[in-house]
PDB file of N, CA and C in Angstrom:
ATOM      1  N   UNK A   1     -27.934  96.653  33.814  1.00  0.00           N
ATOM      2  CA  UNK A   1     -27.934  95.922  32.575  1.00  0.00           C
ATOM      3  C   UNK A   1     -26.928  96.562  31.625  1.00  0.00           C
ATOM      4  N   UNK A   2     -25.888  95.932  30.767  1.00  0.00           N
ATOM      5  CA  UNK A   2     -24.860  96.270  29.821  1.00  0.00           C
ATOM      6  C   UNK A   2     -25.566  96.466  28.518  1.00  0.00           C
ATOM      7  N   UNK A   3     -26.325  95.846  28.364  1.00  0.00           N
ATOM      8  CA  UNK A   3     -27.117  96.138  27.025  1.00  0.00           C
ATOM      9  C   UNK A   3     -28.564  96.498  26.764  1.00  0.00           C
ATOM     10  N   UNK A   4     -28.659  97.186  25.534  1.00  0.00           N
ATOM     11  CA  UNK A   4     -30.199  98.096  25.196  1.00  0.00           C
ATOM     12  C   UNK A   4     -31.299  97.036  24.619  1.00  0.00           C
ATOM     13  N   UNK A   5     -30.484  95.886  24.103  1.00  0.00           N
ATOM     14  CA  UNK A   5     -31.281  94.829  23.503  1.00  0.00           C
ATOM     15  C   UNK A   5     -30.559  93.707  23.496  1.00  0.00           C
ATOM     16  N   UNK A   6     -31.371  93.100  22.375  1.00  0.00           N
ATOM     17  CA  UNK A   6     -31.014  91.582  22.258  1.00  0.00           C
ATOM     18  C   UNK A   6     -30.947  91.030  21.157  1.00  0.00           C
ATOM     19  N   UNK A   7     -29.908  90.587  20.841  1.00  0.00           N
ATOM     20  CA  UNK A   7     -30.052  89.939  19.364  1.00  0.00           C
ATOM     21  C   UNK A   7     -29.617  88.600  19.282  1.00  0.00           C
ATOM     22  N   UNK A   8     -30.469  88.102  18.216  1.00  0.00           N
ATOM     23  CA  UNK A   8     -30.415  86.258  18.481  1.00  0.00           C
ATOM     24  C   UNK A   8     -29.056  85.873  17.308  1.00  0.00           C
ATOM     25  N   UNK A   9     -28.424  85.153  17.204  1.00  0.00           N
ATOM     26  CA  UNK A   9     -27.713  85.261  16.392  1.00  0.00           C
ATOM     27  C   UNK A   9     -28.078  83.868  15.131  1.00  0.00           C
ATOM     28  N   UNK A  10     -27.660  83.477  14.349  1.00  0.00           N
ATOM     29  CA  UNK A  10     -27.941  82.444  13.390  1.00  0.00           C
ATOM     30  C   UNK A  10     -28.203  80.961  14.230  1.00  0.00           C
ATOM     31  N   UNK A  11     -26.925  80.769  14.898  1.00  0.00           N
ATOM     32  CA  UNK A  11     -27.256  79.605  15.252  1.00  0.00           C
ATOM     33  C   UNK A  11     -28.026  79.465  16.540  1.00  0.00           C
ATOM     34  N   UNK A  12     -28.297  80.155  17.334  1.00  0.00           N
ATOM     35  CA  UNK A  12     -28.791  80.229  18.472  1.00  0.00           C
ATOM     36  C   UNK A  12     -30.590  79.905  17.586  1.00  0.00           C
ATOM     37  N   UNK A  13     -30.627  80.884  16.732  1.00  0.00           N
ATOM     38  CA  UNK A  13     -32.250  80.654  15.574  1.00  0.00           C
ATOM     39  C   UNK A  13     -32.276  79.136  15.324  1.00  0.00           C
ATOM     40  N   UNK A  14     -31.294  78.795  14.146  1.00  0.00           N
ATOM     41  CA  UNK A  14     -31.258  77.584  14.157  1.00  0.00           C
ATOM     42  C   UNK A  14     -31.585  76.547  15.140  1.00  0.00           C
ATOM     43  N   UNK A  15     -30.918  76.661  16.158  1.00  0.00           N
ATOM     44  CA  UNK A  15     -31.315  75.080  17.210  1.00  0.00           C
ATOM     45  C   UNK A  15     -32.289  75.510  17.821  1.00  0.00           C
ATOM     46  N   UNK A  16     -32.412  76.603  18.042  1.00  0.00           N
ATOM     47  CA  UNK A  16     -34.162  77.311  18.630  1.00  0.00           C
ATOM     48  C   UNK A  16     -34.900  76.006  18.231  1.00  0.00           C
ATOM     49  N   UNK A  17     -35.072  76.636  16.588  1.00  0.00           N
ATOM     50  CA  UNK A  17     -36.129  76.004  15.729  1.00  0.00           C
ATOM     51  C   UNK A  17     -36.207  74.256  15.989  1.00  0.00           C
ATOM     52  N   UNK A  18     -35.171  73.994  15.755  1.00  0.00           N
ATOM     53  CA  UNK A  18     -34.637  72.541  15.830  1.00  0.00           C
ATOM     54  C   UNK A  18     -35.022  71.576  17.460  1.00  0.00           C
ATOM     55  N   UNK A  19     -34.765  72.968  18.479  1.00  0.00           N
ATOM     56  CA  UNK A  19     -35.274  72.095  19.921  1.00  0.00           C
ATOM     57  C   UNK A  19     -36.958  72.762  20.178  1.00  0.00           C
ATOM     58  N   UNK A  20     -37.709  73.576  19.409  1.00  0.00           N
ATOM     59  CA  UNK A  20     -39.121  73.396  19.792  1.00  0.00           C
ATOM     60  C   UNK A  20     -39.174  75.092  20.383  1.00  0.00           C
ATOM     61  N   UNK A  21     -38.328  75.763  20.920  1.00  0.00           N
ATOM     62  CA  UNK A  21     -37.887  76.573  21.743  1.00  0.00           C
ATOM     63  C   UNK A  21     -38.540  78.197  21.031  1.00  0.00           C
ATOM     64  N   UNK A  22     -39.510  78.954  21.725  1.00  0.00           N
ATOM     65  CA  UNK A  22     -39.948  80.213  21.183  1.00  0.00           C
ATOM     66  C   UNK A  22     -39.007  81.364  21.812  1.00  0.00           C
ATOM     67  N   UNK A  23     -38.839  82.006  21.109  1.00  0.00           N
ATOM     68  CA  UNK A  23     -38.240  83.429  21.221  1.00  0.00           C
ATOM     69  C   UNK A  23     -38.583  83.698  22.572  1.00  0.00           C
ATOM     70  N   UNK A  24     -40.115  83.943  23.089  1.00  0.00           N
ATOM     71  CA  UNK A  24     -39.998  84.613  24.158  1.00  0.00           C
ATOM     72  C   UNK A  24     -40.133  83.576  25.048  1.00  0.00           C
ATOM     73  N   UNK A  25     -39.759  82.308  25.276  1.00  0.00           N
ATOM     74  CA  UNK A  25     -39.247  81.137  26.152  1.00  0.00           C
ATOM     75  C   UNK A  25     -37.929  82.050  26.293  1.00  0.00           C
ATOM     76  N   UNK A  26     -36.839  81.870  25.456  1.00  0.00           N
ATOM     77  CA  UNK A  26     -35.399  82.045  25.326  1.00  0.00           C
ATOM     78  C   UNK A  26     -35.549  84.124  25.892  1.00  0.00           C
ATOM     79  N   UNK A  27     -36.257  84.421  25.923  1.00  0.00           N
ATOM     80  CA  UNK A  27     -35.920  85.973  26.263  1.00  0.00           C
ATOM     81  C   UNK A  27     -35.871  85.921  27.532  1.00  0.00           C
ATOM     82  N   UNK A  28     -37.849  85.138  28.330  1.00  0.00           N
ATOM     83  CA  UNK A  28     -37.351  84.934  29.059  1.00  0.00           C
ATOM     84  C   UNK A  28     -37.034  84.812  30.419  1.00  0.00           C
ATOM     85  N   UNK A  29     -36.066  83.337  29.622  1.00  0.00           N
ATOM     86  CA  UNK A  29     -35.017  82.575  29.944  1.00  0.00           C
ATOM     87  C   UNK A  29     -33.902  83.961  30.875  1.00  0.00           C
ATOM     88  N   UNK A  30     -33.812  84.410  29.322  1.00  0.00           N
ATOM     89  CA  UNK A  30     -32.373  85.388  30.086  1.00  0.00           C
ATOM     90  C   UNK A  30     -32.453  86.668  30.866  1.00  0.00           C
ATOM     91  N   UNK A  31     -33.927  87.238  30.754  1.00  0.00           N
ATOM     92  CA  UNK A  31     -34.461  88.374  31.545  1.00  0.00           C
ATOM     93  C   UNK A  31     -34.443  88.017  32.826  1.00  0.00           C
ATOM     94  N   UNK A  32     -35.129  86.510  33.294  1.00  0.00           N
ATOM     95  CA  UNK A  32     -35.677  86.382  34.921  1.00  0.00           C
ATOM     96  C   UNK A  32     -34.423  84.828  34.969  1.00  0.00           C
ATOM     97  N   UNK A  33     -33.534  84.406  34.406  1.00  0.00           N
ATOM     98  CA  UNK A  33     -32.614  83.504  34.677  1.00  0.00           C
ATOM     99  C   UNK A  33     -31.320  84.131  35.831  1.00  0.00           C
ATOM    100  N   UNK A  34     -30.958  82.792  35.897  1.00  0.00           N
ATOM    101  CA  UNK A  34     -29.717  82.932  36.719  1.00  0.00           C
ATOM    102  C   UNK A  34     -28.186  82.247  36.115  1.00  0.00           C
ATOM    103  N   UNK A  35     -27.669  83.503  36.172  1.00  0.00           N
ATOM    104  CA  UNK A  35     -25.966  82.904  35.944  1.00  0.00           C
ATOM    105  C   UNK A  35     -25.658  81.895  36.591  1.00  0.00           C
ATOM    106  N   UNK A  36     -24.974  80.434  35.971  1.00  0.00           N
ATOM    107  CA  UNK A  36     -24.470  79.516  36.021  1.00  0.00           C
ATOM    108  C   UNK A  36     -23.369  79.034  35.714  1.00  0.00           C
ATOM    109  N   UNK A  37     -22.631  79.275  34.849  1.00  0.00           N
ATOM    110  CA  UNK A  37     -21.022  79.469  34.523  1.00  0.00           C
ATOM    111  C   UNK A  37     -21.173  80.587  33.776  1.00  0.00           C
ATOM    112  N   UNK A  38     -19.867  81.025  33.883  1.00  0.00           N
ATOM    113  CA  UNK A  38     -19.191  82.068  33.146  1.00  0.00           C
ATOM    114  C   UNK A  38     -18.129  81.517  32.248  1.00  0.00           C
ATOM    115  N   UNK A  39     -17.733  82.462  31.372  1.00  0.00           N
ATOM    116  CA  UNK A  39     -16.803  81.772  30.481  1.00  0.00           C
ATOM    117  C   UNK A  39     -15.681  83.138  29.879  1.00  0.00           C
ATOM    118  N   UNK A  40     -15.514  83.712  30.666  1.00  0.00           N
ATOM    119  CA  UNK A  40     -14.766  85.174  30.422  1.00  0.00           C
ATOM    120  C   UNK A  40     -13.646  85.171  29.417  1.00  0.00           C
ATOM    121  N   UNK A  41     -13.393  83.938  29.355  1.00  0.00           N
ATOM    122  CA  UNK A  41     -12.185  83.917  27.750  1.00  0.00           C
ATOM    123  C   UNK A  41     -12.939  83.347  26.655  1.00  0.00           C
ATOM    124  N   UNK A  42     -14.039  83.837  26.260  1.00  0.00           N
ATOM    125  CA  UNK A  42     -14.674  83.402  25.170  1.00  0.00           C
ATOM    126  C   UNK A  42     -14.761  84.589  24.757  1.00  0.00           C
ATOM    127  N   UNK A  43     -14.335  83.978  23.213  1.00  0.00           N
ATOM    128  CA  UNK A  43     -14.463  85.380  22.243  1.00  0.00           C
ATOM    129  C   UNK A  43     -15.335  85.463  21.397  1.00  0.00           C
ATOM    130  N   UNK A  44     -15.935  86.283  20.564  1.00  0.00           N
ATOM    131  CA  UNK A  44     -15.005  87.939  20.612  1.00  0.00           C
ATOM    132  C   UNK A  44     -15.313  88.254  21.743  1.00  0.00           C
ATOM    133  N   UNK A  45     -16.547  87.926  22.584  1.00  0.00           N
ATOM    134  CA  UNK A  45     -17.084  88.616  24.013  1.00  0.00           C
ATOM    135  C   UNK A  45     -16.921  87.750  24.959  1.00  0.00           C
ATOM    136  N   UNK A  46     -16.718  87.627  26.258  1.00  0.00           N
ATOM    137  CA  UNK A  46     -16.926  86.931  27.376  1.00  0.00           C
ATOM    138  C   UNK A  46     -18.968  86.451  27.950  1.00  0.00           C
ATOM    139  N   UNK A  47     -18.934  85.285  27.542  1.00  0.00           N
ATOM    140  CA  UNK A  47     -20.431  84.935  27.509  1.00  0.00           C
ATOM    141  C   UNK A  47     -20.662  84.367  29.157  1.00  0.00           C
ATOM    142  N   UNK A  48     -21.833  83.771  29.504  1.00  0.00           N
ATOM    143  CA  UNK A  48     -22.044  83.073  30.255  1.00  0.00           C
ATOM    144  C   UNK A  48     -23.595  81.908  29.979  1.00  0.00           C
ATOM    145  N   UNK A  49     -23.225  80.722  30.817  1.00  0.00           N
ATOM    146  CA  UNK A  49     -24.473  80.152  30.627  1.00  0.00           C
ATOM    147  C   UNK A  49     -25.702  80.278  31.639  1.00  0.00           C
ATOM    148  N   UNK A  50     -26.935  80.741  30.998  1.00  0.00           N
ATOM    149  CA  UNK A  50     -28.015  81.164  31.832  1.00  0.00           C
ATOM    150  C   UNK A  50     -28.933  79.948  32.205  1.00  0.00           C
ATOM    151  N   UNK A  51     -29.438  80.142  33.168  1.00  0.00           N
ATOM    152  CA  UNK A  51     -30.494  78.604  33.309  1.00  0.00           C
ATOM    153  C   UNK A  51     -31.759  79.536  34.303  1.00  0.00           C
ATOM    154  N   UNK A  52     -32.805  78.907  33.104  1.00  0.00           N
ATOM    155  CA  UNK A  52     -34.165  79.912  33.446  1.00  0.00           C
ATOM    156  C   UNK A  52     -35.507  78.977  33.044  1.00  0.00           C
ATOM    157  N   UNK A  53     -36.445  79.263  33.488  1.00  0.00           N
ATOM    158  CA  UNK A  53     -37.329  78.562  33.121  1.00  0.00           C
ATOM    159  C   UNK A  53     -38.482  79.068  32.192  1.00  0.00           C
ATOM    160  N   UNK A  54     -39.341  78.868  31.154  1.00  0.00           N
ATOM    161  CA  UNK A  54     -40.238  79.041  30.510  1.00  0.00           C
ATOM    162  C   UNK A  54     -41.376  77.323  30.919  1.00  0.00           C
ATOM    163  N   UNK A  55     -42.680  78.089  30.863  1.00  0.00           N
ATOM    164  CA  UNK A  55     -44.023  77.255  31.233  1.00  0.00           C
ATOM    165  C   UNK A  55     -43.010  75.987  31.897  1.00  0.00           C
ATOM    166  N   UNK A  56     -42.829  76.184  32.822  1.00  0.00           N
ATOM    167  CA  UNK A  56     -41.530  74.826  33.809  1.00  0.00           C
ATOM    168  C   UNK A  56     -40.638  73.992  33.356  1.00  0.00           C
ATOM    169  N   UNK A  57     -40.428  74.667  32.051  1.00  0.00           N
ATOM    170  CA  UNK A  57     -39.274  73.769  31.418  1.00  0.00           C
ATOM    171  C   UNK A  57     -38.481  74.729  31.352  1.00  0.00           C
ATOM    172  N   UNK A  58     -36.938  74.133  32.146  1.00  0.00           N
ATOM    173  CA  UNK A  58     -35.952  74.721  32.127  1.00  0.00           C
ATOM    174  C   UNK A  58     -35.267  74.717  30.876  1.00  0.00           C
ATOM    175  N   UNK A  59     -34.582  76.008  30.774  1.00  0.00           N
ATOM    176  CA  UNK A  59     -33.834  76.141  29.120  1.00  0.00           C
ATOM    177  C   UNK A  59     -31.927  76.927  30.011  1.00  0.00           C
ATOM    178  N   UNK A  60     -31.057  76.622  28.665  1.00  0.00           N
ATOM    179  CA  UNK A  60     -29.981  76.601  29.330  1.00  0.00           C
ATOM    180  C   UNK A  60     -29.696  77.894  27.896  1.00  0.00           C
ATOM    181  N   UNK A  61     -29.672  78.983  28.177  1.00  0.00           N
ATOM    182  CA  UNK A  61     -29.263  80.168  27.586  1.00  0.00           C
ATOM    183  C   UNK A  61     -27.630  80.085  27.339  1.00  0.00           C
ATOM    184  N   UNK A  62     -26.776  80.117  26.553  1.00  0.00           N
ATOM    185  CA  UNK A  62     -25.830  80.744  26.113  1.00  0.00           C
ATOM    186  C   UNK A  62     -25.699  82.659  26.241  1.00  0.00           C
ATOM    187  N   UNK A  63     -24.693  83.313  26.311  1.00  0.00           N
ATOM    188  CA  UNK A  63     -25.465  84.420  26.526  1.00  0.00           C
ATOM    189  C   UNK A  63     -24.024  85.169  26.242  1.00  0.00           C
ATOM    190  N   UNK A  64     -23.733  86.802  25.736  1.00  0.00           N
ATOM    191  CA  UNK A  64     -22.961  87.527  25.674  1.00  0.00           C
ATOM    192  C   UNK A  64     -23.227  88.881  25.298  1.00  0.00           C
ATOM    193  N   UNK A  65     -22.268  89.614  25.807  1.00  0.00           N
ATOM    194  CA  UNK A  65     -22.401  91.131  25.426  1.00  0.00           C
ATOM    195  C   UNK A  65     -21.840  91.862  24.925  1.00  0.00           C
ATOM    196  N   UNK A  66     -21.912  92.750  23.751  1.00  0.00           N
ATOM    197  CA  UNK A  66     -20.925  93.145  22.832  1.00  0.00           C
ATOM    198  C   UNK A  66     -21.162  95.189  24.057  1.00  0.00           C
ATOM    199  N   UNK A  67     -20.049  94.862  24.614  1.00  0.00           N
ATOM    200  CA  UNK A  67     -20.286  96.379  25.690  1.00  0.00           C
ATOM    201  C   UNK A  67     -20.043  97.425  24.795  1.00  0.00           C
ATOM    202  N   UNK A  68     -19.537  97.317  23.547  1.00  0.00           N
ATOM    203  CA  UNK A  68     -19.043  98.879  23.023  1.00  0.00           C
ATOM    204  C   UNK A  68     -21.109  99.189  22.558  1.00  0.00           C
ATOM    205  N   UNK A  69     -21.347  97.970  21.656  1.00  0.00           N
ATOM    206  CA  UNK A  69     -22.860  98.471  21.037  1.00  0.00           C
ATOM    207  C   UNK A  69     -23.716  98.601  21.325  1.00  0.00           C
ATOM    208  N   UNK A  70     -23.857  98.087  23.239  1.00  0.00           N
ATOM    209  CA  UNK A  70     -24.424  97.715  24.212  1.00  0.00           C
ATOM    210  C   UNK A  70     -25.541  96.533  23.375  1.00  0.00           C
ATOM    211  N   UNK A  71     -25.017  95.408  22.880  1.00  0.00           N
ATOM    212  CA  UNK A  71     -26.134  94.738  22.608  1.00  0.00           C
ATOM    213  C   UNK A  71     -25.550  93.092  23.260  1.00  0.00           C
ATOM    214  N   UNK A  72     -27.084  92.558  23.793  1.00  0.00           N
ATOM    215  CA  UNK A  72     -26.948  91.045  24.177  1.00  0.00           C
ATOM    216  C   UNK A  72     -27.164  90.096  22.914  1.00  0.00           C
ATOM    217  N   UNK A  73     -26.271  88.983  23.662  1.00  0.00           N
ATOM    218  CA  UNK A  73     -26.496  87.803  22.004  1.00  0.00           C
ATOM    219  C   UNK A  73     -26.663  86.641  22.598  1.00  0.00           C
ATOM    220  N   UNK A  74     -27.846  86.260  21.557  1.00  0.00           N
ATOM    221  CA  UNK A  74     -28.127  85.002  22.178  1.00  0.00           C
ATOM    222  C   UNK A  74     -27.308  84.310  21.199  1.00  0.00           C
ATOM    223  N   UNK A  75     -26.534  83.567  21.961  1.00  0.00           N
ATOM    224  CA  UNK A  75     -25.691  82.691  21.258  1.00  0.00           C
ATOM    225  C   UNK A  75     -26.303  81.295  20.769  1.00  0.00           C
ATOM    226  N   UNK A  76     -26.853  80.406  22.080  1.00  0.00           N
ATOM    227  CA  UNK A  76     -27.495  79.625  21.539  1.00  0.00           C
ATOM    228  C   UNK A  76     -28.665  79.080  22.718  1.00  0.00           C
ATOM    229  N   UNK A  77     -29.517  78.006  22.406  1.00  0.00           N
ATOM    230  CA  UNK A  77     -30.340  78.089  23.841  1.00  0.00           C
ATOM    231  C   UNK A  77     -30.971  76.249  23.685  1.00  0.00           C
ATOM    232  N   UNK A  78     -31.061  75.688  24.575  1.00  0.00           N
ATOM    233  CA  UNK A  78     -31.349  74.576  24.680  1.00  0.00           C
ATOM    234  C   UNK A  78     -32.094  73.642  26.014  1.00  0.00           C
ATOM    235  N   UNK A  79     -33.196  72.675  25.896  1.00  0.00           N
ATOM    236  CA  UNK A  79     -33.141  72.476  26.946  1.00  0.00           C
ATOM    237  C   UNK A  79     -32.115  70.876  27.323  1.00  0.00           C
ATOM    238  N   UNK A  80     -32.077  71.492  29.157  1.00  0.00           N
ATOM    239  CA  UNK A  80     -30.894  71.012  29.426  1.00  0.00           C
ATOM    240  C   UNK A  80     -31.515  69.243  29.597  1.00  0.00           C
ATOM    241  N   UNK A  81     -30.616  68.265  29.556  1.00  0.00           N
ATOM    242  CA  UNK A  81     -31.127  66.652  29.450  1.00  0.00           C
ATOM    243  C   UNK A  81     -31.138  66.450  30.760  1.00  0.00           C
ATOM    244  N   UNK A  82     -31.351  65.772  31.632  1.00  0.00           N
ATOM    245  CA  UNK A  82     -30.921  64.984  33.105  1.00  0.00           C
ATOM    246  C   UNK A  82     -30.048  64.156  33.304  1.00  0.00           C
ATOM    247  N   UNK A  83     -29.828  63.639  31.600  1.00  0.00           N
ATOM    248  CA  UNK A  83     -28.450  62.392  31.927  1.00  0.00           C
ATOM    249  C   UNK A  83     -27.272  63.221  31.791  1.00  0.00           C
ATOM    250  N   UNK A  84     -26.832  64.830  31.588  1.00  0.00           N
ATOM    251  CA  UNK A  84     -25.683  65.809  31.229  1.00  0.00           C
ATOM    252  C   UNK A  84     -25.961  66.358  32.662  1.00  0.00           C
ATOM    253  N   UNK A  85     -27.140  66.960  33.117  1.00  0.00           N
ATOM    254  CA  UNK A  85     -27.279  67.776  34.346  1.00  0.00           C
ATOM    255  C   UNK A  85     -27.481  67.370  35.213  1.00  0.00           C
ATOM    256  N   UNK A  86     -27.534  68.008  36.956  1.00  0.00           N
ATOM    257  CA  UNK A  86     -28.254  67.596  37.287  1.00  0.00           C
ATOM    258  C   UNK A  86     -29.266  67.894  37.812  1.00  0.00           C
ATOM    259  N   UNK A  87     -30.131  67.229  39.063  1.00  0.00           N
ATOM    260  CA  UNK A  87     -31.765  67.559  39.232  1.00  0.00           C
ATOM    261  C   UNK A  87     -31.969  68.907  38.793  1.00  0.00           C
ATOM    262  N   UNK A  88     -31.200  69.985  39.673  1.00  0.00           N
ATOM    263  CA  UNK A  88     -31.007  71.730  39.745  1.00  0.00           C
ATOM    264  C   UNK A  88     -30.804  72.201  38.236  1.00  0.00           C
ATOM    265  N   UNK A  89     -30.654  71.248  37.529  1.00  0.00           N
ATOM    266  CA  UNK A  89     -30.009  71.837  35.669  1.00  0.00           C
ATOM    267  C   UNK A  89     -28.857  72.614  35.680  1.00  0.00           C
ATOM    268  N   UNK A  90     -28.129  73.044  37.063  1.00  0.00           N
ATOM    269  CA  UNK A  90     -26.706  73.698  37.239  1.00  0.00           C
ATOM    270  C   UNK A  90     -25.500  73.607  37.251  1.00  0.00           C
ATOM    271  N   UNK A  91     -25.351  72.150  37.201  1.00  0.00           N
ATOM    272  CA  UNK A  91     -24.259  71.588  37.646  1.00  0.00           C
ATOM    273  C   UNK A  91     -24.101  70.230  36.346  1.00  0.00           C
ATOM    274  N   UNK A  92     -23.102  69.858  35.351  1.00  0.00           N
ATOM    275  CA  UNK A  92     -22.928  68.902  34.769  1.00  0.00           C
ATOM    276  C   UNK A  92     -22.809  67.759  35.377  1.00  0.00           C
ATOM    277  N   UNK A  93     -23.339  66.623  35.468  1.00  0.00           N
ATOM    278  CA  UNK A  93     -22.691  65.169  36.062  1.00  0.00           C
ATOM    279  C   UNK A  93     -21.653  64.699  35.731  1.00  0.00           C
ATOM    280  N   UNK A  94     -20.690  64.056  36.729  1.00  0.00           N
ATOM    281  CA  UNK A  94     -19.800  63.465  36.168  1.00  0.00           C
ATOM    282  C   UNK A  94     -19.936  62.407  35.705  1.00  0.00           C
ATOM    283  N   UNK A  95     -18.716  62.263  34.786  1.00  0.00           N
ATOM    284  CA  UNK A  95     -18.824  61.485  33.129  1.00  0.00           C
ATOM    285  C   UNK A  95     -18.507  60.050  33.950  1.00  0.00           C
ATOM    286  N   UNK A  96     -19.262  59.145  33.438  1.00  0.00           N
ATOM    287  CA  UNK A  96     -18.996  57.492  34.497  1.00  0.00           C
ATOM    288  C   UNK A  96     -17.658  56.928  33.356  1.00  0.00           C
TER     289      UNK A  96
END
C-alpha cells in the first residue's frame, strides 16, 4: 500500500452526499475493490477508477495518491448506471 490513509476530498463529499453513498460504503469500495482503468496522466497525481461493492451495490471509486505524503484521495465515488456500463460495471458501453 502507497498510503497511511485516506482523505475524501470536497467533491468526492459532495456527490457522496448527493448519490446516498456512506463513507464506509466508499472506503470499502477502495480497501476490497478492484482496479479498472488507470489514468496515469492525471494530475497533480496519477488516479485510477476502482469498482467495489458495498451491501451489493456496486460503487465506482475515483481514486489517487499523493506518494510524497503517503496519503489516498478520494476523488469522487458513484454508483455506476447499466445504460453507461456494463453487466460487470467494468467496461463502458458503446455510445449507439
Amino acid at each position: 500500500m502507497d498510503y497511511d490513509r485516506i482523505k475524501f476530498g470536497g467533491h468526492a463529499i459532495r456527490q457522496m452526499f448527493n448519490r446516498g453513498l456512506k463513507q464506509e460504503d466508499v472506503l470499502m469500495a477502495v480497501r476490497l475493490g478492484e482496479v479498472i482503468i488507470e489514468y496515469p496522466d492525471d494530475t497533480p497525481y496519477p488516479s485510477c477508477l476502482i469498482l467495489g461493492f458495498a451491501r451489493d451495490v456496486p460503487i465506482h471509486v475515483v481514486f489517487s495518491v499523493d506518494k510524497q505524503r503517503k496519503i489516498g484521495i478520494i476523488i469522487t465515488a458513484y454508483i455506476p448506471g447499466p445504460e453507461i456500463w456494463t453487466e460487470d460495471f467494468k467496461r463502458r458501453r458503446a455510445l449507439k
